[in-house]
PDB file of N, CA and C in Angstrom:
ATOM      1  N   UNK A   1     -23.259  28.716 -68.031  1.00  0.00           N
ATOM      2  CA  UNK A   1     -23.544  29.515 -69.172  1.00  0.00           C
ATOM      3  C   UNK A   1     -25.017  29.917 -69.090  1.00  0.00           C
ATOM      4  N   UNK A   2     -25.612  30.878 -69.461  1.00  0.00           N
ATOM      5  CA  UNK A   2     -27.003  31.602 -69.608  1.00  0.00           C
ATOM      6  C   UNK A   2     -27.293  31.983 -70.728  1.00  0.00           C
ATOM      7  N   UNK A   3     -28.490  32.360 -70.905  1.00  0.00           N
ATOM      8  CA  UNK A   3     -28.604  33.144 -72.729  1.00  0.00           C
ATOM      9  C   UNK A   3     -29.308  34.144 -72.297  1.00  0.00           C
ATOM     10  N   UNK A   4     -29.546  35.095 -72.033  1.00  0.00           N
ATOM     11  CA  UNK A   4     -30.607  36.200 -72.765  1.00  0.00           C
ATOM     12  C   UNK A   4     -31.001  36.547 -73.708  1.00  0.00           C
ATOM     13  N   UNK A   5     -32.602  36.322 -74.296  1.00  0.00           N
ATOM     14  CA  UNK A   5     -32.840  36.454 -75.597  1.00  0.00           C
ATOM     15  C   UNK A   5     -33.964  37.419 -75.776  1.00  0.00           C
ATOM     16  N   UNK A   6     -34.131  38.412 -76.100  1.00  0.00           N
ATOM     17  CA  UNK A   6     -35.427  39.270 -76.373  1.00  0.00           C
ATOM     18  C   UNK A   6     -36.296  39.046 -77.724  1.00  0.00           C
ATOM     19  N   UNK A   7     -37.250  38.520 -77.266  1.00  0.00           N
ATOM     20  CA  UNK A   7     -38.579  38.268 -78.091  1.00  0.00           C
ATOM     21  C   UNK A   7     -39.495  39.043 -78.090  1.00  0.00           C
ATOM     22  N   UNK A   8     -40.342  39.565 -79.299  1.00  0.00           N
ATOM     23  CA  UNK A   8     -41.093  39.954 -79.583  1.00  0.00           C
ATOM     24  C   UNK A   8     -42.479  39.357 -79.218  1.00  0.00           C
ATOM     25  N   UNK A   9     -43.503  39.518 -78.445  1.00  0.00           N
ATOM     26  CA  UNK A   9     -44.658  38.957 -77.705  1.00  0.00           C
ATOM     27  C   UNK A   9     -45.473  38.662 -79.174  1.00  0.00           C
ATOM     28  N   UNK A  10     -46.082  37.357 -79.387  1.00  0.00           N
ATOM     29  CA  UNK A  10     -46.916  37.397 -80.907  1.00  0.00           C
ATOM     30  C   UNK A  10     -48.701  37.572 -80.161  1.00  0.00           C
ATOM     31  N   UNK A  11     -49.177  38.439 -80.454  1.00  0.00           N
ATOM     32  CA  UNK A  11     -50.164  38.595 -80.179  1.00  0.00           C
ATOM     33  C   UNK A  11     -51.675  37.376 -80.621  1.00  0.00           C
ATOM     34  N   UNK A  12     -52.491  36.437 -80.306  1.00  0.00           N
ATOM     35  CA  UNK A  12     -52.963  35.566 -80.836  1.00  0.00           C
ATOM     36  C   UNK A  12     -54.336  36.255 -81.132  1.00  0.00           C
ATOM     37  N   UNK A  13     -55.170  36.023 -82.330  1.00  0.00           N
ATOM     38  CA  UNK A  13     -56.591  36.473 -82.157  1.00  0.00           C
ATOM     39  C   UNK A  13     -57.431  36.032 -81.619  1.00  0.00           C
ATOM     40  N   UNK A  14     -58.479  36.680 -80.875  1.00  0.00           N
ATOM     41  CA  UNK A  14     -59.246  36.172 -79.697  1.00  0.00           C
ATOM     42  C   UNK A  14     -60.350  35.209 -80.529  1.00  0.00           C
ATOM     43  N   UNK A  15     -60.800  34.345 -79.808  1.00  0.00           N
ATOM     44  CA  UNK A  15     -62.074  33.450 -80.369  1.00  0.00           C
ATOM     45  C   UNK A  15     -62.797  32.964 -79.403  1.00  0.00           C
ATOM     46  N   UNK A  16     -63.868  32.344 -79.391  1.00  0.00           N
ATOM     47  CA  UNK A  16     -65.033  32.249 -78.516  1.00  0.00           C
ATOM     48  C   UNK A  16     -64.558  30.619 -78.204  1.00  0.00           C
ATOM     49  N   UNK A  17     -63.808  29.957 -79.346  1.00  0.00           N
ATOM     50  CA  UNK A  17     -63.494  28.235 -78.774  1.00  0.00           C
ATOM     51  C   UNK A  17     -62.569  28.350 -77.343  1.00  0.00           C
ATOM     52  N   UNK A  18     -63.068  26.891 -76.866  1.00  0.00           N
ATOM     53  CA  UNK A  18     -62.044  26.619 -75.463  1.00  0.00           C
ATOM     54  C   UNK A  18     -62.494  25.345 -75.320  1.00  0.00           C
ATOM     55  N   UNK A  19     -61.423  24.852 -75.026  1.00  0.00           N
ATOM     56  CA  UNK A  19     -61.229  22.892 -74.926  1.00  0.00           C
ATOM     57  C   UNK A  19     -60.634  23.026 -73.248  1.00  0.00           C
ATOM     58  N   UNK A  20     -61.707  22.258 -72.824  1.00  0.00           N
ATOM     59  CA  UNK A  20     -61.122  21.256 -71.762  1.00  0.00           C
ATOM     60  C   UNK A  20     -60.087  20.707 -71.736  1.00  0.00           C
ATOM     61  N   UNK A  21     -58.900  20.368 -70.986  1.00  0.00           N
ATOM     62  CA  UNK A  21     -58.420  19.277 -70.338  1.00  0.00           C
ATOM     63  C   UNK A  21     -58.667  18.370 -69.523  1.00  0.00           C
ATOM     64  N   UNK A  22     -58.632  17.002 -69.425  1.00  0.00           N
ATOM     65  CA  UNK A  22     -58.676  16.305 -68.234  1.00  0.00           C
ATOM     66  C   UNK A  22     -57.626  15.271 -68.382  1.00  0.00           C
ATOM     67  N   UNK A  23     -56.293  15.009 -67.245  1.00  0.00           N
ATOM     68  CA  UNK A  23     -55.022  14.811 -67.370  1.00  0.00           C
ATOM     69  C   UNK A  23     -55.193  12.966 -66.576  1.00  0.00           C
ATOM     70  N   UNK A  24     -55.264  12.428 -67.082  1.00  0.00           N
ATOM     71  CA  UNK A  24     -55.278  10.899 -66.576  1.00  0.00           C
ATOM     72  C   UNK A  24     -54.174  10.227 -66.554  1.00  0.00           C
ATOM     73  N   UNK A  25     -54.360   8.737 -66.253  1.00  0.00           N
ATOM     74  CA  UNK A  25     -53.363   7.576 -66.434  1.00  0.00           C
ATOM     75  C   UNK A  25     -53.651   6.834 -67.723  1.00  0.00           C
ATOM     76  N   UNK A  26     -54.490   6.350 -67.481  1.00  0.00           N
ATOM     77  CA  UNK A  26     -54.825   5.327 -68.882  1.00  0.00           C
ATOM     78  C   UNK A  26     -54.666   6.062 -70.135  1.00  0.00           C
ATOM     79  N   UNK A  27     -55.950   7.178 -70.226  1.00  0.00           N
ATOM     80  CA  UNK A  27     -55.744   8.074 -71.678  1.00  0.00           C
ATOM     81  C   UNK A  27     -54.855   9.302 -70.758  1.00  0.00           C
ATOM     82  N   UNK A  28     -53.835   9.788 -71.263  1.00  0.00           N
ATOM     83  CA  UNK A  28     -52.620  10.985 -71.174  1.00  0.00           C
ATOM     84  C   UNK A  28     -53.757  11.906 -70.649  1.00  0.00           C
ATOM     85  N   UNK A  29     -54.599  12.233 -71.992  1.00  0.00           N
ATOM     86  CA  UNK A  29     -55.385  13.867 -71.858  1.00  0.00           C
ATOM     87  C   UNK A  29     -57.024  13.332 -72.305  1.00  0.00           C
ATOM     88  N   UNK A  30     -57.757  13.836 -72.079  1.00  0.00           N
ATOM     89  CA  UNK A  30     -58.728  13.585 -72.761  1.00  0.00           C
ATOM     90  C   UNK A  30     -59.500  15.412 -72.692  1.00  0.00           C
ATOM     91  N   UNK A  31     -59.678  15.626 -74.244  1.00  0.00           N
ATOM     92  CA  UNK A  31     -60.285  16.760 -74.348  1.00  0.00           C
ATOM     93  C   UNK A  31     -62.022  16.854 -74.072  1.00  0.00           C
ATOM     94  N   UNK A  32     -62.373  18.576 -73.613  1.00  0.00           N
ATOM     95  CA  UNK A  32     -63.913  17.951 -73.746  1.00  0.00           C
ATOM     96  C   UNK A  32     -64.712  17.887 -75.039  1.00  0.00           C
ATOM     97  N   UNK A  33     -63.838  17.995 -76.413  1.00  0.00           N
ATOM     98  CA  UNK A  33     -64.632  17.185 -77.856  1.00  0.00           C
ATOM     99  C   UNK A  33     -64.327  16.233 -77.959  1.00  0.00           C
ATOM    100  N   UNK A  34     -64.365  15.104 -76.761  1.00  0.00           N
ATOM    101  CA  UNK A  34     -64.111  14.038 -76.521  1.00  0.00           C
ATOM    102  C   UNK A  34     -62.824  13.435 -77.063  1.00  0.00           C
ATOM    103  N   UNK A  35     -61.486  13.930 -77.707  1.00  0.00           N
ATOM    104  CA  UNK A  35     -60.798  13.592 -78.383  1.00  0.00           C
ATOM    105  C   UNK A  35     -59.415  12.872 -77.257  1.00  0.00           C
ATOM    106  N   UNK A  36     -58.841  11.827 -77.070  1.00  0.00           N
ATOM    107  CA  UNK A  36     -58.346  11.393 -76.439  1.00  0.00           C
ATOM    108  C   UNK A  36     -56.979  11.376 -77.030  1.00  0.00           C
ATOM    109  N   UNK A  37     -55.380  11.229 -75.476  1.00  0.00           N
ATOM    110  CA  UNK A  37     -54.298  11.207 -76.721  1.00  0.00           C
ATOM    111  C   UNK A  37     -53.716  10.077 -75.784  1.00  0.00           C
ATOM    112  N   UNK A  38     -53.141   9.028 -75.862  1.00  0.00           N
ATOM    113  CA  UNK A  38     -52.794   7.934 -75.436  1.00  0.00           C
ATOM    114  C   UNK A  38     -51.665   8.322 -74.923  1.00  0.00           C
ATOM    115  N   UNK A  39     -51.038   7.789 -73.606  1.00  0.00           N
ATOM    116  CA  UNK A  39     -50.012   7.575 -72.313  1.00  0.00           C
ATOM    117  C   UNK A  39     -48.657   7.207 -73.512  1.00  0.00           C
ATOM    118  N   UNK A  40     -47.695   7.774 -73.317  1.00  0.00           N
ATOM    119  CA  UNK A  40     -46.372   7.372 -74.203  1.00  0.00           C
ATOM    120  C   UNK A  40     -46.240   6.249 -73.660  1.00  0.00           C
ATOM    121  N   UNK A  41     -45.558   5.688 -74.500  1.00  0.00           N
ATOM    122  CA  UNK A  41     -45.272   4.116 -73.621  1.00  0.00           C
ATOM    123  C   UNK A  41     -44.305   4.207 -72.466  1.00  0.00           C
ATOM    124  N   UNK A  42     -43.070   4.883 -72.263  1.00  0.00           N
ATOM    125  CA  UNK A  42     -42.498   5.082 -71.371  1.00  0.00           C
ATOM    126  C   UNK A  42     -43.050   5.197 -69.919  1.00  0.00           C
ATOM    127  N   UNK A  43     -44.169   5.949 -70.310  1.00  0.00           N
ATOM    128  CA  UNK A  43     -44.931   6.264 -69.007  1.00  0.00           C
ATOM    129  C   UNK A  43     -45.642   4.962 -68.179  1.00  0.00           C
ATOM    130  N   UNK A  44     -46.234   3.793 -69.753  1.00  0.00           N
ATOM    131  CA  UNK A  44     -47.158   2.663 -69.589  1.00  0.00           C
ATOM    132  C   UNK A  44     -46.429   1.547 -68.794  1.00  0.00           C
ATOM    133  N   UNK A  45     -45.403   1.662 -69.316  1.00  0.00           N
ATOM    134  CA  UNK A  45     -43.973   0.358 -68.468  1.00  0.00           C
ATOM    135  C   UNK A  45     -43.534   1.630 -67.105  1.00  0.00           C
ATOM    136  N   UNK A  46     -43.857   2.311 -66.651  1.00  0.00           N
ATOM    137  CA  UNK A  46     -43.036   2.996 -65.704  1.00  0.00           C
ATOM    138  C   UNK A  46     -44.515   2.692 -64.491  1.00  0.00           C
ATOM    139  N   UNK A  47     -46.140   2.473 -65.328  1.00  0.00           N
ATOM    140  CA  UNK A  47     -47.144   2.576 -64.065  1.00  0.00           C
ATOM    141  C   UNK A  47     -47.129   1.207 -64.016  1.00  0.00           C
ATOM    142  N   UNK A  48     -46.535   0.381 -64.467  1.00  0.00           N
ATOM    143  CA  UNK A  48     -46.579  -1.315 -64.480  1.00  0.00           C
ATOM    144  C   UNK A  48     -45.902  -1.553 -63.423  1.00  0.00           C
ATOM    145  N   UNK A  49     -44.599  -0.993 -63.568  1.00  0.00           N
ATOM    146  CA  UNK A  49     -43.587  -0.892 -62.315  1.00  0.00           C
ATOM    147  C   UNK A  49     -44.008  -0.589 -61.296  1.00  0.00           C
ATOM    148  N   UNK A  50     -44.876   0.899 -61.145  1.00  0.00           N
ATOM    149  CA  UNK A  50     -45.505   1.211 -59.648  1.00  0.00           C
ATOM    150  C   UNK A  50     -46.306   0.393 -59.349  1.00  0.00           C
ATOM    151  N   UNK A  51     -47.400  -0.330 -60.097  1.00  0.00           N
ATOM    152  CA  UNK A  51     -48.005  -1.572 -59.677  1.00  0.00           C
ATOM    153  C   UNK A  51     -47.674  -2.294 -58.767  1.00  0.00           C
ATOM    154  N   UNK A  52     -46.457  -2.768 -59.520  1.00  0.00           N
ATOM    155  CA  UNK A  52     -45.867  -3.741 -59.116  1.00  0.00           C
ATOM    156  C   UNK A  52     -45.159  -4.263 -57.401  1.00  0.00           C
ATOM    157  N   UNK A  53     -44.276  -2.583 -57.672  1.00  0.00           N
ATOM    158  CA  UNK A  53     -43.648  -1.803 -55.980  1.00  0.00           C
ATOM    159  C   UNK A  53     -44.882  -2.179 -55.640  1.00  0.00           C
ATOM    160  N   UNK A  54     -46.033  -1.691 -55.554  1.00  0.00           N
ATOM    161  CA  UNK A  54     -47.634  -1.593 -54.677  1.00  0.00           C
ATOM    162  C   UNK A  54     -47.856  -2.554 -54.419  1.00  0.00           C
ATOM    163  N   UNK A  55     -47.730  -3.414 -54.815  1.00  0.00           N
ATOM    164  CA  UNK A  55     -48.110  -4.627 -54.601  1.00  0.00           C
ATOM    165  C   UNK A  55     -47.425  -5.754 -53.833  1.00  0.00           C
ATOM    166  N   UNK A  56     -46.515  -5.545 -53.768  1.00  0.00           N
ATOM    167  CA  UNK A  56     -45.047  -5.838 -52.946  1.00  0.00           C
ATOM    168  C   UNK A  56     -45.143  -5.691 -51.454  1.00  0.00           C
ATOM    169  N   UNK A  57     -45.368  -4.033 -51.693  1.00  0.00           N
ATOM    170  CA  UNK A  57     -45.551  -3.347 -50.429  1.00  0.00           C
ATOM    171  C   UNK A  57     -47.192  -3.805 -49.515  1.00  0.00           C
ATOM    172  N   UNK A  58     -47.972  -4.221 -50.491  1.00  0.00           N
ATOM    173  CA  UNK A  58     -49.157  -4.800 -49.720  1.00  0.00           C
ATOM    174  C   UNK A  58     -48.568  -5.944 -49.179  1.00  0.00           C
ATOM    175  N   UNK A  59     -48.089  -6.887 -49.447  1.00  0.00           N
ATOM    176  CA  UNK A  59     -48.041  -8.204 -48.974  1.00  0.00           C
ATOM    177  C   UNK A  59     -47.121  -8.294 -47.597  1.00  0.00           C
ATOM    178  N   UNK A  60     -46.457  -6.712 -47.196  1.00  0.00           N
ATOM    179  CA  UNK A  60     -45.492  -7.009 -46.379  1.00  0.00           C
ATOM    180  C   UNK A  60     -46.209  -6.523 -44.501  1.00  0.00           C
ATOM    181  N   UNK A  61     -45.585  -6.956 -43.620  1.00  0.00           N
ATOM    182  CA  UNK A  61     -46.604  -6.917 -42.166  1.00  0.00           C
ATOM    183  C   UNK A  61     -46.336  -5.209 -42.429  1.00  0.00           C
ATOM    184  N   UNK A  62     -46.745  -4.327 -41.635  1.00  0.00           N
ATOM    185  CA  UNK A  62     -47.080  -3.022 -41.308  1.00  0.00           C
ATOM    186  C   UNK A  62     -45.670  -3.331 -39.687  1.00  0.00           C
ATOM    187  N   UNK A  63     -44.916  -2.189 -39.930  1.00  0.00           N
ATOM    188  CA  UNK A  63     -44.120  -1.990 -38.404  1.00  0.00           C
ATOM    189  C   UNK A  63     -42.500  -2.431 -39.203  1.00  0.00           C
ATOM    190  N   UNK A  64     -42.442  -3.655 -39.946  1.00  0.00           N
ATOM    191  CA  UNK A  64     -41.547  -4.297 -40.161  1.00  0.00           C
ATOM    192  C   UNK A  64     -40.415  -3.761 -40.578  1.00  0.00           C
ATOM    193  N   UNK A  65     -39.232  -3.832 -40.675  1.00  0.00           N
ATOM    194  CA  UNK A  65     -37.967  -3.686 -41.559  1.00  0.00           C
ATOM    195  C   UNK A  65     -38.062  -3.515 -43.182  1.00  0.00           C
ATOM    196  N   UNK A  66     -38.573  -4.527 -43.391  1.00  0.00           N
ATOM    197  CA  UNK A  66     -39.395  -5.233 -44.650  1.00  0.00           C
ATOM    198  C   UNK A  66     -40.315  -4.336 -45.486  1.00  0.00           C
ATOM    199  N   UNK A  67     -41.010  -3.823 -44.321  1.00  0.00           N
ATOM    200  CA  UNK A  67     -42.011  -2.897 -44.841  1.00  0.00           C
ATOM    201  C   UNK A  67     -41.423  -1.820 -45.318  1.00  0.00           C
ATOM    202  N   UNK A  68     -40.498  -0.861 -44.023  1.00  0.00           N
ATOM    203  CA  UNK A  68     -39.932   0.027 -44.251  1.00  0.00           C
ATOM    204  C   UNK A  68     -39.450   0.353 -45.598  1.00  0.00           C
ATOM    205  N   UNK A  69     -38.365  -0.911 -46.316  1.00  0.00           N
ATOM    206  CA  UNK A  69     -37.658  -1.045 -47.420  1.00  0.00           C
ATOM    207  C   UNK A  69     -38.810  -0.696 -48.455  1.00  0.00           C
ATOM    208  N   UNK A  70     -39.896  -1.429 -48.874  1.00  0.00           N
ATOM    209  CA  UNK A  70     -40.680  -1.466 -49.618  1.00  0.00           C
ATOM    210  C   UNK A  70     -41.179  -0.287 -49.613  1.00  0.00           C
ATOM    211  N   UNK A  71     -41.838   0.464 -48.655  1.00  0.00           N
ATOM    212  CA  UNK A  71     -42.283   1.519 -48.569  1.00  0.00           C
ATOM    213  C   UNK A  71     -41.467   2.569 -49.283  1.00  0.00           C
ATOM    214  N   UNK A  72     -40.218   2.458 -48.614  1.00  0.00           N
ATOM    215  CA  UNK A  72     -39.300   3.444 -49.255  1.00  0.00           C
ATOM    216  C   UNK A  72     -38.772   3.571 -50.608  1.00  0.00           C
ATOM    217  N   UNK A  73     -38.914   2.433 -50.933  1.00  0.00           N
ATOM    218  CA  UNK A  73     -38.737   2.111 -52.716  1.00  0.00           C
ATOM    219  C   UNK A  73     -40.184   2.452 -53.593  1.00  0.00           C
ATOM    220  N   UNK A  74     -41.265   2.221 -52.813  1.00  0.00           N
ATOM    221  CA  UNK A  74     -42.750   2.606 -53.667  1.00  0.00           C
ATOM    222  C   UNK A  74     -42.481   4.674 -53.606  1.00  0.00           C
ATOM    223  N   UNK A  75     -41.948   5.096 -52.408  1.00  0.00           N
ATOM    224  CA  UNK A  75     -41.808   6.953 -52.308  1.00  0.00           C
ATOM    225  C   UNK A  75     -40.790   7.342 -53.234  1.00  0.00           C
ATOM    226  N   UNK A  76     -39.995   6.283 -53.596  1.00  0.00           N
ATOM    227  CA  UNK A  76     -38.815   6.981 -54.210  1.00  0.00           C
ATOM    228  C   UNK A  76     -39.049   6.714 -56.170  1.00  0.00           C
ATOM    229  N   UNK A  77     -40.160   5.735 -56.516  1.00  0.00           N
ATOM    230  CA  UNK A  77     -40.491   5.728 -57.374  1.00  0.00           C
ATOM    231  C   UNK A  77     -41.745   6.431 -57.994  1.00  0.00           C
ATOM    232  N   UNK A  78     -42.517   6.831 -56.620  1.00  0.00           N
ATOM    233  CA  UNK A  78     -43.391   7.224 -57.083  1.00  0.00           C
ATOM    234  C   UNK A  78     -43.224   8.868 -57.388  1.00  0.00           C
ATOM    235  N   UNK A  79     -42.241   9.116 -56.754  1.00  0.00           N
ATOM    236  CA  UNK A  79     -41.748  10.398 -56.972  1.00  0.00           C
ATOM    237  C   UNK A  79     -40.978  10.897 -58.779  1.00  0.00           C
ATOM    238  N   UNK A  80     -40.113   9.845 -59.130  1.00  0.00           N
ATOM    239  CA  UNK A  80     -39.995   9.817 -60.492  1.00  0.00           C
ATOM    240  C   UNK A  80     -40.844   9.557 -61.377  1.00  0.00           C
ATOM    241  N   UNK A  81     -42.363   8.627 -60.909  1.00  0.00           N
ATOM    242  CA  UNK A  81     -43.178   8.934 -61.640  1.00  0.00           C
ATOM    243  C   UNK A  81     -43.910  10.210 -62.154  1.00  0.00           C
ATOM    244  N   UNK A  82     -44.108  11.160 -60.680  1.00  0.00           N
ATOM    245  CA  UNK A  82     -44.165  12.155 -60.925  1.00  0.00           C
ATOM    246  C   UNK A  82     -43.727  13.182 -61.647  1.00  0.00           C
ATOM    247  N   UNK A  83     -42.488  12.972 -61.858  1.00  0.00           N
ATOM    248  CA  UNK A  83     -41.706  13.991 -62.493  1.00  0.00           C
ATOM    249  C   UNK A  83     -41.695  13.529 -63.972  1.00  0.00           C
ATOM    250  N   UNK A  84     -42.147  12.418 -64.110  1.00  0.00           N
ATOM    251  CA  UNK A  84     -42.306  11.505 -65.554  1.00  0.00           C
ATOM    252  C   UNK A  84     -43.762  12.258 -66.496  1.00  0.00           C
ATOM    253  N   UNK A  85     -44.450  12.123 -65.443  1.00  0.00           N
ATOM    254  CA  UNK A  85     -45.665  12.766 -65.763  1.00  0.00           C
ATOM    255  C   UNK A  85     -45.880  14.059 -65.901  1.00  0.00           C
ATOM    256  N   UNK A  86     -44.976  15.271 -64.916  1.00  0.00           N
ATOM    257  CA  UNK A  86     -44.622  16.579 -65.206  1.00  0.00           C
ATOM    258  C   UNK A  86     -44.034  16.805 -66.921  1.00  0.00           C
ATOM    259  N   UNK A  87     -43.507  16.003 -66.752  1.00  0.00           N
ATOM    260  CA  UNK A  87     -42.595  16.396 -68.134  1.00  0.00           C
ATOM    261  C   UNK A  87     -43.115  15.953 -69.485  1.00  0.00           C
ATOM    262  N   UNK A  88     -44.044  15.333 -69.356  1.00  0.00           N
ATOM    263  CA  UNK A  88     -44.928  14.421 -70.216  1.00  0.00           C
ATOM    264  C   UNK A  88     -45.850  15.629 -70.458  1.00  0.00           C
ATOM    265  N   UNK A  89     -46.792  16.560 -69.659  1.00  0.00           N
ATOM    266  CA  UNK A  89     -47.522  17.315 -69.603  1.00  0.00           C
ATOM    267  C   UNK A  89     -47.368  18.644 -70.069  1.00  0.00           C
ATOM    268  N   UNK A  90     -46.276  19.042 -69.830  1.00  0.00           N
ATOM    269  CA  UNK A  90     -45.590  20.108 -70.403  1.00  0.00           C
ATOM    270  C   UNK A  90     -44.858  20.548 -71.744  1.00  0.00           C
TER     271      UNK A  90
END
C-alpha cells in the first residue's frame, strides 16, 4: 500500500538565532546554549551491553575461533546500536 499526499510548503520566518548540535553518548544532544537532553534509557542499557560484548571480545587470543565468535557478535550489535541511535536522532 502507498499514500500520496499533497502538502502545502509552510513557509517559516527568517531570524538571526541558530543553535548548535553536538550528538553524543552520555548526554543524547548537547546544544551550544549549553542546554543538554539525556540518552533514553533504551539506548543507556543497549551501550551497557556493547560494553560488555567489548569486553568479552578483549579477553579473547586474536586468530582464534573464539575470537571470531565474539568479534562477530560485538559487529552485529554494534550495528543495531547504530540504527538505535539513527532513530533516536531523527
Amino acid at each position: 500500500m502507498s499514500f500520496v499526499v499533497e502538502i502545502q510548503p509552510e513557509v517559516l520566518p527568517k531570524t538571526d538565532n541558530s543553535v548548535g548540535i553536538d550528538l553524543g553518548i552520555k548526554t543524547f544532544a548537547t546544544f551550544s546554549d549549553g542546554t543538554k537532553v539525556d540518552a533514553p534509557k533504551p539506548l543507556k542499557k543497549r551501550i551497557k551491553k556493547y560494553q560488555k560484548l567489548s569486553k568479552s571480545l578483549s579477553h579473547k587470543t586474536k586468530g582464534s575461533k573464539r575470537y571470531e565468535k565474539a568479534r562477530a557478535r560485538v559487529a552485529k550489535f554494534h550495528a543495531k546500536l547504530k540504527d538505535t541511535l539513527d532513530r533516536f536522532s531523527t
